[in-house]
Protein backbone atom coordinates (compact mmCIF):
# COMPACT_ATOMS: atom_id res chain seq x y z
CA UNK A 1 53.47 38.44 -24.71
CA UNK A 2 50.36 36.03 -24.29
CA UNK A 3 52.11 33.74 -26.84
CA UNK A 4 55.31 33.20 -25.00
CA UNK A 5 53.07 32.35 -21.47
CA UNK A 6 51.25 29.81 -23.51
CA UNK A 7 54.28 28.31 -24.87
CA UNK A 8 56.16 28.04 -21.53
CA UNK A 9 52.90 26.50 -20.22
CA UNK A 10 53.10 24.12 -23.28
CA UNK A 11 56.80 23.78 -22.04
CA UNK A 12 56.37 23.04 -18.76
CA UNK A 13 53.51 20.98 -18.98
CA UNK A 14 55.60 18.64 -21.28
CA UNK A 15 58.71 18.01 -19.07
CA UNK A 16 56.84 16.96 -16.29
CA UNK A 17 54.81 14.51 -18.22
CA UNK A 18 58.40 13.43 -19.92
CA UNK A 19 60.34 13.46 -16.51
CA UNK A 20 56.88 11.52 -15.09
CA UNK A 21 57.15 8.97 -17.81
CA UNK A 22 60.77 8.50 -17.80
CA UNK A 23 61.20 8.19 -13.82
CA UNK A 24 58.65 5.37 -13.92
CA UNK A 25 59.81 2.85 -16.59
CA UNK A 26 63.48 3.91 -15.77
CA UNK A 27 63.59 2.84 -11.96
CA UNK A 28 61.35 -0.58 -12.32
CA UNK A 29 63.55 -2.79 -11.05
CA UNK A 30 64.21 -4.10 -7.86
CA UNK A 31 67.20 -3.68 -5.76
CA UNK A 32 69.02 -7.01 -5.40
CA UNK A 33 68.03 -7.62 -1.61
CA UNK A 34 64.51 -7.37 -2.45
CA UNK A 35 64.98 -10.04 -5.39
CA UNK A 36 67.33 -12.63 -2.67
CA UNK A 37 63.85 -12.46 -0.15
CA UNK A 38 61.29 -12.71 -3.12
CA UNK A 39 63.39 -15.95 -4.14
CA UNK A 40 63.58 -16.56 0.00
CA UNK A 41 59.54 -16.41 0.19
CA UNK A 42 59.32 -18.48 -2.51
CA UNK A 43 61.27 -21.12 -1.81
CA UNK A 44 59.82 -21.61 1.66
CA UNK A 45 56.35 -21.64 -0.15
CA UNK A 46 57.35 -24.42 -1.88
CA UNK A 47 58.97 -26.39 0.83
CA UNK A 48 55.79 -26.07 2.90
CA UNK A 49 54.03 -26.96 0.05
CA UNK A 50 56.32 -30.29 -0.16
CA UNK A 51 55.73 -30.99 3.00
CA UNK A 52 52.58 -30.41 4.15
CA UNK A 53 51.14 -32.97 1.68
CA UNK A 54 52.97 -35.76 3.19
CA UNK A 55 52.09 -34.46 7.13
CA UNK A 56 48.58 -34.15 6.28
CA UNK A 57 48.71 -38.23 4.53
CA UNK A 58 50.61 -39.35 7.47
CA UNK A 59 47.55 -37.30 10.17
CA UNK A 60 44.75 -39.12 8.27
CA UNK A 61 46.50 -42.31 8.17
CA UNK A 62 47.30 -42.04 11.73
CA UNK A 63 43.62 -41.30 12.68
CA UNK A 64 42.45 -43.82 10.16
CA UNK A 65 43.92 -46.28 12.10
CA UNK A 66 43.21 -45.10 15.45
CA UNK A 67 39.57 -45.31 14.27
CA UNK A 68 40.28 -48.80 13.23
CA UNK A 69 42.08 -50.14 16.14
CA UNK A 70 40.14 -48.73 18.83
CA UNK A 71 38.06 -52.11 19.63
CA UNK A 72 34.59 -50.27 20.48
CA UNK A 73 36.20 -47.29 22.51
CA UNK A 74 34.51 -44.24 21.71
CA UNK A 75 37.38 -42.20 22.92
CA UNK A 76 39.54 -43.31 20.40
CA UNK A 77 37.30 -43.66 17.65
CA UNK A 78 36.16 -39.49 18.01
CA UNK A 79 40.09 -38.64 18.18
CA UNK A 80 40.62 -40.33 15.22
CA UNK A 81 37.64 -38.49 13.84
CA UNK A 82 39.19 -34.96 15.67
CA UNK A 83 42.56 -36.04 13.44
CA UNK A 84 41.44 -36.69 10.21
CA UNK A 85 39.04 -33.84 10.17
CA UNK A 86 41.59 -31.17 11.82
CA UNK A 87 44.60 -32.85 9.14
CA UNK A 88 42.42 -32.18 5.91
CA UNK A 89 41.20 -28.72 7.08
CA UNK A 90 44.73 -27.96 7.75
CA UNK A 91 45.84 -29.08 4.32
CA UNK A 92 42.95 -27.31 2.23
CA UNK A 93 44.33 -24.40 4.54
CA UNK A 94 47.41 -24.19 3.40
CA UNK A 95 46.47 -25.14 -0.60
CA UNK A 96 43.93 -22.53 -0.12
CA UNK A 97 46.72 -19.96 0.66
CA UNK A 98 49.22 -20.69 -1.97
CA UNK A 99 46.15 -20.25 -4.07
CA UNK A 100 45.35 -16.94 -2.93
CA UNK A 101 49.27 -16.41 -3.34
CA UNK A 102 49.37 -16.94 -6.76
CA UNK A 103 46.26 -14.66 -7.47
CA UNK A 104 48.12 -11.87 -5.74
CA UNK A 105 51.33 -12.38 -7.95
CA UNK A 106 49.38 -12.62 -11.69
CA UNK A 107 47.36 -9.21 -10.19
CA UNK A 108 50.58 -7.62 -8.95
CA UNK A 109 52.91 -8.24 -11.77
């Protein structure tokens, strides 16, 4: 009697580590919708990616020469300085972030 408890232990034991193990490789994908706004995400990452390099050129060019053309007026010359400085931290922002991005994806999966 203590032999057939021990092997219907032994039984049981083993289908839910089987129905564990199959359950979790078998339903690993993603449903389609999740897939279309993973691509979504990703393809508005890179388009802010595109563009924010050429904003952030055009914001330090722009302050460069407000700095240059502002014949002695210190006005001028510290919002150039506000634009340059406030256009590079907002690029280094945004690289930052797809950095941090792509560190979350290589951990996730």
């Amino acid at each position: 009697m203590k032999k057939k408890k021990i092997i219907y232990i032994i039984f049981i034991i083993l289908l839910t580590i089987t129905l564990i193990a199959i359950t979790t490789n078998t339903y690993a994908a993603d449903p389609k919708i999740v897939t279309k706004i993973k691509k979504a995400f990703e393809q508005i990452e890179d388009w802010i990616i595109k563009i924010a390099t050429p904003a952030a050129a055009v914001a330090v060019g722009t302050g460069i020469f407000m700095k240059k053309f502002s014949f002695g007026d210190e006005e001028r010359i510290r919002t150039g300085k506000k634009i340059i400085r406030s256009a590079l931290f907002s690029y280094a922002f945004i690289l930052a972030i797809d950095l941090i991005l792509a560190a979350i994806k290589t951990l996730v999966g």
